[in-house]
Protein backbone atom coordinates (compact mmCIF):
# COMPACT_ATOMS: atom_id res chain seq x y z
CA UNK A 1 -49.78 130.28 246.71
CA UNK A 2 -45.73 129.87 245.52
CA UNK A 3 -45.21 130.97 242.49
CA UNK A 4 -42.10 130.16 240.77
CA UNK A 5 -40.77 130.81 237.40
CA UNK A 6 -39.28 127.94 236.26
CA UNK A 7 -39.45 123.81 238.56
CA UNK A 8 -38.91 123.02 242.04
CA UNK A 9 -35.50 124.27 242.97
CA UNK A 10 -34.89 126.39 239.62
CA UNK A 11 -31.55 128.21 240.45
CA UNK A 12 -29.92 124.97 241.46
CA UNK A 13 -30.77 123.18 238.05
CA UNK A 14 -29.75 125.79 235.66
CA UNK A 15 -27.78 128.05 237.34
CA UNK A 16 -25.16 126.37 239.02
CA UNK A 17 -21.50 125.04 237.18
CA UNK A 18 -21.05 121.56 237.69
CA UNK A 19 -18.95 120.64 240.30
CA UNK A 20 -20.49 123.19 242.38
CA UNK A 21 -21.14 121.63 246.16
CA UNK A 22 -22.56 123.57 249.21
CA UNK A 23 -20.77 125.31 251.74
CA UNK A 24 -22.17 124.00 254.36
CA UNK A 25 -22.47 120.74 255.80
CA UNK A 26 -25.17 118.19 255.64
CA UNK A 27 -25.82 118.01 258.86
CA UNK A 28 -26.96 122.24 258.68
CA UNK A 29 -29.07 121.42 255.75
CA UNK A 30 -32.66 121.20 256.94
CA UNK A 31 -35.65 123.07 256.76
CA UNK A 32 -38.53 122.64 259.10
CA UNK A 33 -39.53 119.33 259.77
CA UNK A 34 -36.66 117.93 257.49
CA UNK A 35 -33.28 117.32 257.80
CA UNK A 36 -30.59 115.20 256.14
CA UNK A 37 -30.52 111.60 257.38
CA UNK A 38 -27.88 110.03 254.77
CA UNK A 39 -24.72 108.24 256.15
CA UNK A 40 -22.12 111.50 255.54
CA UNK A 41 -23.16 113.84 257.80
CA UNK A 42 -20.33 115.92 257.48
CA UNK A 43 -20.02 116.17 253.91
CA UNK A 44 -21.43 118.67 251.41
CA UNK A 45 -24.44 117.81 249.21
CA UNK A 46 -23.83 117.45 245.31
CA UNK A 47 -26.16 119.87 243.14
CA UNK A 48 -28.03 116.80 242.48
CA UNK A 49 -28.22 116.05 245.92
CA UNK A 50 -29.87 119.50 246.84
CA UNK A 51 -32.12 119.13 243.93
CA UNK A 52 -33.51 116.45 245.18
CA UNK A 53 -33.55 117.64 248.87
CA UNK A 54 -35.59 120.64 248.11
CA UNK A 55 -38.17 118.37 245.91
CA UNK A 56 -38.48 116.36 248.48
CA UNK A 57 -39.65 119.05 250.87
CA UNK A 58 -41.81 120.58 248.61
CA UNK A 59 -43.81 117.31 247.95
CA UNK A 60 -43.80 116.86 251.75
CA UNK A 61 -44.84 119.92 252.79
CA UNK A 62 -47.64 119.74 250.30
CA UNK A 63 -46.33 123.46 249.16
CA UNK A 64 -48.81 125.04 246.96
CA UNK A 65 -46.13 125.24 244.34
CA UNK A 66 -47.01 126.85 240.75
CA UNK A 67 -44.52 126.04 238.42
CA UNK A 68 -43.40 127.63 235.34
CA UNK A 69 -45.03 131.01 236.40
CA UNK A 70 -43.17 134.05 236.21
CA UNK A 71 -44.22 137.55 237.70
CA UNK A 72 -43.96 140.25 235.38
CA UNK A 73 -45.20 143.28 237.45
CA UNK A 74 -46.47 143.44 241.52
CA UNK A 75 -48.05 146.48 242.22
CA UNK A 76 -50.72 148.10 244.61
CA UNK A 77 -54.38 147.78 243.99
CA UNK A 78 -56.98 148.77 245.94
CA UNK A 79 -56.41 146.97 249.73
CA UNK A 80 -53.73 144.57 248.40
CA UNK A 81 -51.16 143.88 245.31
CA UNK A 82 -52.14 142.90 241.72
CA UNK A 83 -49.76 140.24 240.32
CA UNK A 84 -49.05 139.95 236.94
CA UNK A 85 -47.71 137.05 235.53
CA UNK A 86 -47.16 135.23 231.82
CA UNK A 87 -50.05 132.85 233.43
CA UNK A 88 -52.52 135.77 234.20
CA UNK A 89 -53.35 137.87 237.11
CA UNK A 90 -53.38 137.69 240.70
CA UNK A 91 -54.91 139.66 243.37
CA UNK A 92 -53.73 139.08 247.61
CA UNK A 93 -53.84 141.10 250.42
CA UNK A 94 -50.28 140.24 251.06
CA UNK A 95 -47.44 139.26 249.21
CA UNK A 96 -43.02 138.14 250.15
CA UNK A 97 -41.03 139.01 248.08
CA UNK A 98 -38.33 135.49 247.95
CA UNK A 99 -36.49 135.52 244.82
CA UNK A 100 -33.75 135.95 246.43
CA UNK A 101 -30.28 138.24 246.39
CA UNK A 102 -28.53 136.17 243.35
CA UNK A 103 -31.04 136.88 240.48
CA UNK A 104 -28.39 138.44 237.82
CA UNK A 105 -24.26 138.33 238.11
CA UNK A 106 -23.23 141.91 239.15
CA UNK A 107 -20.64 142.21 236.02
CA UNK A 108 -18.87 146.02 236.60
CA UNK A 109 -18.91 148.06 233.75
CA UNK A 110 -15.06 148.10 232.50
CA UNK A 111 -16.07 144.74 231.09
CA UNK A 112 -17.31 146.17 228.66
CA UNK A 113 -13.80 147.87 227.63
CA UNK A 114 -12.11 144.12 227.51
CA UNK A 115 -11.25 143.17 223.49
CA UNK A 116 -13.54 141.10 221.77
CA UNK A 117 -11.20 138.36 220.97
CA UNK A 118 -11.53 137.23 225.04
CA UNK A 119 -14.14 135.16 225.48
CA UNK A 120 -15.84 136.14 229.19
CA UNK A 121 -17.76 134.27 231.43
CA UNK A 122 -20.07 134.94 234.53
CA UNK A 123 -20.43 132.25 237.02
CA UNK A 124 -24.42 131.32 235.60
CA UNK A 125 -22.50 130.36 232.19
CA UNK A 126 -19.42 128.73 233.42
CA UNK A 127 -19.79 125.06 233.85
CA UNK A 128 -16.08 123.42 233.83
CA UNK A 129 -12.69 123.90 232.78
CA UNK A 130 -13.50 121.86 229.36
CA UNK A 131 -16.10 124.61 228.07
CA UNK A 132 -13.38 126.98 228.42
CA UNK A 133 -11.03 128.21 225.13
CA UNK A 134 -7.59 127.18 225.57
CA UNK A 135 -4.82 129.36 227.35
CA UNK A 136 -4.83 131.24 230.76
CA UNK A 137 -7.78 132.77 232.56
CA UNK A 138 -8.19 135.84 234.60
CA UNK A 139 -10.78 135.62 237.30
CA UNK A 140 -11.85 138.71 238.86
CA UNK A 141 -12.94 138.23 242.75
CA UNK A 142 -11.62 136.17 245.16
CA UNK A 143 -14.73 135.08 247.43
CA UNK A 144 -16.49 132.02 247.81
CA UNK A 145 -16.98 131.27 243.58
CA UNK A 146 -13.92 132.89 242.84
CA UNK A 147 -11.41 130.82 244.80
CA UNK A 148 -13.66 127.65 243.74
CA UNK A 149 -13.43 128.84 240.12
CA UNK A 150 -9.36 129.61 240.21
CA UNK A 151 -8.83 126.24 241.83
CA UNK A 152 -10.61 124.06 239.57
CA UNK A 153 -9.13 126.10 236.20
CA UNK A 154 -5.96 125.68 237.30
CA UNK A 155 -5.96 121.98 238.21
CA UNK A 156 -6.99 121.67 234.69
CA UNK A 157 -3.87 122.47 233.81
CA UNK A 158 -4.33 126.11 232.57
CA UNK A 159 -2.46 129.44 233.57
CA UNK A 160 -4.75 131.18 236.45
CA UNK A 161 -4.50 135.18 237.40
CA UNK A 162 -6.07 135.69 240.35
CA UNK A 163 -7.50 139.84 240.84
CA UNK A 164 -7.83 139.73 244.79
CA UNK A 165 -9.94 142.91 246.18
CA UNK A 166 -12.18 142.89 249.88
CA UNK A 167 -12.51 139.13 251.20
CA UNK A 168 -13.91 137.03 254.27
CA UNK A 169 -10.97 134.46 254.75
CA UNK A 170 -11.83 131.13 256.93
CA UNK A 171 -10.51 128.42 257.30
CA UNK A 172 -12.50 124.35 256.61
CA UNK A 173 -12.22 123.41 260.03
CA UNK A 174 -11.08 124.99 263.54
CA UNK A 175 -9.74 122.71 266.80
CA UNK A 176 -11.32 119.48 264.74
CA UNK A 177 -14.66 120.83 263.69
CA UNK A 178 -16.07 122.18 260.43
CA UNK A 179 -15.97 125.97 260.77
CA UNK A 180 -19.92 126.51 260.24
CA UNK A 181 -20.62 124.70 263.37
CA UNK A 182 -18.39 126.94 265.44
CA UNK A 183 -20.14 129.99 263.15
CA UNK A 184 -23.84 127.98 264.40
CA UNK A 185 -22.73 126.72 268.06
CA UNK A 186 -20.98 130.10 269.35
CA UNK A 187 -24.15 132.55 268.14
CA UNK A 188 -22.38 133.76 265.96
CA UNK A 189 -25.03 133.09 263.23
CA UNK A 190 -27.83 134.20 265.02
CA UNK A 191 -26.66 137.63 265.87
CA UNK A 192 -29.82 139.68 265.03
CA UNK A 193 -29.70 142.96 262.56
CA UNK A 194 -31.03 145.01 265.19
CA UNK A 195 -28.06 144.48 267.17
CA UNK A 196 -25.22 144.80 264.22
CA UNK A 197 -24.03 148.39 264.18
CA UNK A 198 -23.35 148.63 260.59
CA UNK A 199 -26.10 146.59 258.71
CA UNK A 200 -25.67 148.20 255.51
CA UNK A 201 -22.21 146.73 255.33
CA UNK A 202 -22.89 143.27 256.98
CA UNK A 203 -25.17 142.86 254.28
CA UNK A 204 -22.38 143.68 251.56
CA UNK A 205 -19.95 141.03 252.70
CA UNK A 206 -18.59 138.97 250.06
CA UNK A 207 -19.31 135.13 251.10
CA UNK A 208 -16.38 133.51 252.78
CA UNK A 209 -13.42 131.66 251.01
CA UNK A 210 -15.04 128.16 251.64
CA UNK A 211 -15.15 124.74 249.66
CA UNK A 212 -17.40 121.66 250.12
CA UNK A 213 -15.04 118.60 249.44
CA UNK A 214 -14.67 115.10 250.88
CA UNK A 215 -11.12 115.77 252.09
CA UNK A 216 -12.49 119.21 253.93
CA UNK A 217 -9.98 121.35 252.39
CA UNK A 218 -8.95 124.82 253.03
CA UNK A 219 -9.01 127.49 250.49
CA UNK A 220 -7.46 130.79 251.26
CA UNK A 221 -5.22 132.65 249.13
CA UNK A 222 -2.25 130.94 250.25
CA UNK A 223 -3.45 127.50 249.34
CA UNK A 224 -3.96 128.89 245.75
CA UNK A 225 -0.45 130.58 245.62
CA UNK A 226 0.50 126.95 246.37
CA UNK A 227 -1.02 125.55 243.11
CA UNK A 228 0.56 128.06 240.76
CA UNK A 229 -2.00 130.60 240.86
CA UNK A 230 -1.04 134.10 240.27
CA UNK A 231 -2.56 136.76 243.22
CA UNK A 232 -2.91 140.50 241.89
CA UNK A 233 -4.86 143.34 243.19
CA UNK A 234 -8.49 144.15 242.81
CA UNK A 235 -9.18 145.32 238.90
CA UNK A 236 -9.73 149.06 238.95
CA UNK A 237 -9.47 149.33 235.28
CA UNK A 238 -9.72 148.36 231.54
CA UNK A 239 -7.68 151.20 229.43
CA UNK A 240 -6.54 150.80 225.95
CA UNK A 241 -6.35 146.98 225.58
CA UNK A 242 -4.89 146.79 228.87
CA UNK A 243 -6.43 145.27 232.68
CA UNK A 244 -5.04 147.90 235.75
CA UNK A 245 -4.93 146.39 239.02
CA UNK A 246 -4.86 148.41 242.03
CA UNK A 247 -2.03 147.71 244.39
CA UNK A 248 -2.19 147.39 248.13
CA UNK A 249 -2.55 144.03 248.45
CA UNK A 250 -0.43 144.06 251.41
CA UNK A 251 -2.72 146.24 253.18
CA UNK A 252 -6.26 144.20 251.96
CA UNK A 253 -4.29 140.64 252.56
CA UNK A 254 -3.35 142.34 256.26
CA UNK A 255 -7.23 143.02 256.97
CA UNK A 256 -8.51 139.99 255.71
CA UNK A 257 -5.99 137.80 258.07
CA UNK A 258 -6.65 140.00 260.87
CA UNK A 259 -10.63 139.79 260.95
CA UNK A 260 -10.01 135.91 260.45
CA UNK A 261 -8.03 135.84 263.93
CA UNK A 262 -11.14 138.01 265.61
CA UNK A 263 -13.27 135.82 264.58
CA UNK A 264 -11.35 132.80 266.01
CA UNK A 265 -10.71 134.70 269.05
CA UNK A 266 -14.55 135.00 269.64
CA UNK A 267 -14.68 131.06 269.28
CA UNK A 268 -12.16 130.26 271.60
CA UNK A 269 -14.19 133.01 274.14
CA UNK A 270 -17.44 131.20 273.91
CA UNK A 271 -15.67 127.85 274.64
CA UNK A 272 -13.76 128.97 277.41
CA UNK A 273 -10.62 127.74 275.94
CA UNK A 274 -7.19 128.78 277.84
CA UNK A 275 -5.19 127.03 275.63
CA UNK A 276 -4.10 128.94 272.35
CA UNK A 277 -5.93 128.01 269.33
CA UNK A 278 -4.77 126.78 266.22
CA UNK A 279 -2.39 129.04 263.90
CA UNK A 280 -3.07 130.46 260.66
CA UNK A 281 0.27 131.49 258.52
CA UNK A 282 -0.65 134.95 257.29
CA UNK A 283 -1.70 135.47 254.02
CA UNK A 284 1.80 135.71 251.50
CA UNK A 285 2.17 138.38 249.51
CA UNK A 286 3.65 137.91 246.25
CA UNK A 287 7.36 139.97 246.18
CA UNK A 288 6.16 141.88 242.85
CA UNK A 289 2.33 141.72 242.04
CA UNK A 290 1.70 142.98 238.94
CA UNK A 291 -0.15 145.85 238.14
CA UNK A 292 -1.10 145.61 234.64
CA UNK A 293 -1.93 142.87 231.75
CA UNK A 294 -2.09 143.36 228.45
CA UNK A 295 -5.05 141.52 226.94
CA UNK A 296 -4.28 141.91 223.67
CA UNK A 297 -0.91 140.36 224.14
CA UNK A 298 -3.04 136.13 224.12
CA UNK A 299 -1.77 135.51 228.15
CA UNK A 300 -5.39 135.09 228.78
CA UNK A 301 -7.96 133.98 226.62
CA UNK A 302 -11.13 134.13 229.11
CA UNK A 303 -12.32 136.33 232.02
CA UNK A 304 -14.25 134.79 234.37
CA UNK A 305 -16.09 137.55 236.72
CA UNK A 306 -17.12 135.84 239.86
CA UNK A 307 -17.85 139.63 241.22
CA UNK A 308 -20.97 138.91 243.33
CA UNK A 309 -24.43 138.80 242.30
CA UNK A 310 -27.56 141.05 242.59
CA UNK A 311 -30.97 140.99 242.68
CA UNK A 312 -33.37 141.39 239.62
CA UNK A 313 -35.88 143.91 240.68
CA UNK A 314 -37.27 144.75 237.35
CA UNK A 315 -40.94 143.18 237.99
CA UNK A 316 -41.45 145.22 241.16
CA UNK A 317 -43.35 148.36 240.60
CA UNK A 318 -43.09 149.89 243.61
CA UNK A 319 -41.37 152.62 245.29
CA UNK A 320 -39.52 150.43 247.58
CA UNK A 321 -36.16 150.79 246.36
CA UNK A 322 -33.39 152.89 247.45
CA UNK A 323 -30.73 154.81 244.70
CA UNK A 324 -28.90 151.58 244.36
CA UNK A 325 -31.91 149.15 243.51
CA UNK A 326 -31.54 147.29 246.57
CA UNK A 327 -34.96 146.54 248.56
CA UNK A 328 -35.60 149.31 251.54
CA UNK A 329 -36.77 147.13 254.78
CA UNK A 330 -37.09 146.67 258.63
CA UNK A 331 -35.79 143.17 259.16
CA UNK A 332 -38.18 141.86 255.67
CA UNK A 333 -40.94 144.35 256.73
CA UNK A 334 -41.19 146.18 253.52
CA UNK A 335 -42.06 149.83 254.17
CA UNK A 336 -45.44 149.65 252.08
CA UNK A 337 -48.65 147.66 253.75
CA UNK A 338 -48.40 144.03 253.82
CA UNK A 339 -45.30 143.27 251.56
CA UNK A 340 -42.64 141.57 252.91
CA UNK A 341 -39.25 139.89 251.71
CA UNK A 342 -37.14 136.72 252.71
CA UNK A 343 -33.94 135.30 251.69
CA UNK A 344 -31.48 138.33 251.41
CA UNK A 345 -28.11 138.85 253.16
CA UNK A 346 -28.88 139.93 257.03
CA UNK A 347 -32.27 139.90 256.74
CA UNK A 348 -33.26 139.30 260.39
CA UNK A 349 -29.57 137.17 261.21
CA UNK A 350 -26.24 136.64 259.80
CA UNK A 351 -27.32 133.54 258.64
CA UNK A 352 -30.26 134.00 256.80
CA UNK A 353 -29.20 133.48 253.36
CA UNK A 354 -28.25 130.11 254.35
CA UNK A 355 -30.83 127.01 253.51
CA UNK A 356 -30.81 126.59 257.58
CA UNK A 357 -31.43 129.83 258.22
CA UNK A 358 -34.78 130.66 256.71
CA UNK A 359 -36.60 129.13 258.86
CA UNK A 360 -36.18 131.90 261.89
CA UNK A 361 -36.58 134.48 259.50
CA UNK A 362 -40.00 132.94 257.81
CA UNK A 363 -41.55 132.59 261.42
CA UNK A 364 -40.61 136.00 262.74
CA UNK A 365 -41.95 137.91 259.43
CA UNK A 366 -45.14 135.45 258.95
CA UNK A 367 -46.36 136.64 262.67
CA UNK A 368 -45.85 140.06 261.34
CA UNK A 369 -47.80 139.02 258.06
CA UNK A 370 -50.64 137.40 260.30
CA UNK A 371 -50.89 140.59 262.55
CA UNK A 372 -51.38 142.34 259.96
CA UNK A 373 -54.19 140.40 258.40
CA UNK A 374 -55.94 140.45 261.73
CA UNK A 375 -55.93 143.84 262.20
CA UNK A 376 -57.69 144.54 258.94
């Protein structure tokens, strides 16, 4: 049994902005026994497009899909879990856990010091440039949503400030080929979390400064300097009326650049290229960042944070949890009896928060899940 709190493919109808495409090309959007087979392989589904891929699959697989079920508590009982939901209560001998890493918008807690006359948005309320107030916008984070976000505010015609902290910069395409099938082709991708040395930090990582569009654009920092965008440092503060931005960005821009050319470096390795790969201009750093911004003062009218995301744990009661609510497990082995978990950051590979990647992950935790039925 699926349960699932709102329709087929929930998240992607109502909590997505509009313009929103994936990251990753059509051709690396499948799940078993279903693939893309439309005429732009290379492109980058629509939200309407994924909507209806995931339907699809459901109604193919013949997924025993409840809809508009929401757990309110899972806890033990007896040999198995107890299940509570707005629907009434179940009872299994095992349960996943696959509600995913992107439940709630991690907003930090100086937002909360920002004057009321700024209206603030999180990426689940944002939908376009035309729902915004007039005047300029600060966004706060600089990964995947946050570039996306600056770009399209700005090419509405509005003043952008840009607070840069920790990012993963790569670029659309390397040597003629989309940079995800260099990420899938080298192994990259399917490193396992048994063999990354820091796993705690792999699964931190903010996503990587990518955009789906027909023309396969790149999106780094510089491209955004380019359209009139304003780069600052990471916020550190809210203090009487006023946003504090750390400086440094010398030093985070210098990091970012040189974990880019590692990365391409380990490419060119696994394709047993002599030649020199393509250059990447380092990343500019403006000649006076600013590092303050009076909010009062009517420069910006909105903050968008696109600051990451977190899960909602709330239901789960369960000591499974470590001191910053994040799930404890062994490659989505939950460390209590038959509970396991898919769909988060590193679960079992680098990849498996990607729609491709579940499918590795489901098959190496479901022969767990089945040995463990046996053996009872």
């Amino acid at each position: 049994m699926v349960l699932e709190r709102g329709e087929v493919a929930n998240s992607w109808r109502r909590e997505r902005w509009e313009s929103l495409r994936l990251l990753t090309p059509n051709w690396q959007t499948r799940l078993p026994g279903h693939h893309y087979e439309g005429p732009d392989p290379d492109g980058y589904m629509t939200m309407g497009e994924v909507i209806k891929f995931i339907d699809h699959f459901a109604a193919v697989c013949r997924a025993p899909v409840r809809t508009s079920v929401a757990v309110t508590s899972l806890r033990r009982a007896d040999d198995g879990y107890l299940v509570a939901t707005n629907d009434g209560d179940i009872r299994c001998r095992t349960a996943i856990i696959a509600s995913g890493a992107c439940n709630l918008p991690a907003v930090p807690a100086l937002a909360e010091a920002v004057p009321s006359a700024l209206t603030q948005f999180t990426p689940f309320g944002y939908q376009g440039p035309a729902h915004l107030p007039d005047g300029g916008v600060l966004v706060v984070g600089a990964s995947a949503t946050g570039v996306q976000l600056a770009a399209e505010i700005r090419r509405s015609g509005r003043p952008v400030i840009l607070s840069v902290g920790e990012h993963v910069r790569l670029p659309r395409t390397y040597r003629g080929r989309d940079v995800l099938w260099w990420m899938d082709s080298s192994g990259v991708w399917d490193q396992r979390h048994d063999e990354i040395d820091d796993l705690a930090r792999a699964r931190r990582l903010p996503s990587p400064q990518l955009v789906g569009t027909p023309e396969r654009t790149t999106l780094d920092l510089n491209a955004l300097s380019a359209m009139g965008i304003e780069l600052t440092g990471r916020l550190a503060a809210v203090r009487d009326g006023r946003a504090l931005f750390s400086g440094g960005l010398r030093n985070v821009f210098a990091l970012a650049d040189l974990k880019l050319q590692r990365l391409l470096d380990t490419f060119d390795a696994w394709a047993g290229s002599a030649e020199a790969g393509e250059g990447f201009e380092p990343t500019l750093v403006p000649a006076s960042p600013r590092l303050q911004l009076d909010l009062r003062s009517g420069e910006v009218r909105t903050i968008v944070w696109a600051t990451g995301f977190r899960p909602d744990y709330r239901w789960l009661d369960l000591p499974v949890l470590d001191a910053k609510g994040h799930l404890q497990h062994d490659g989505g082995v939950v460390a209590t009896p038959g509970l396991y978990a898919l769909g988060l950051p590193v679960l079992r590979r680098r990849k498996s928060t990607f729609i491709h990647g579940i499918s590795d992950d489901a098959r190496d935790v479901i022969e767990h899940l089945a040995q463990t039925l046996a053996a009872r």
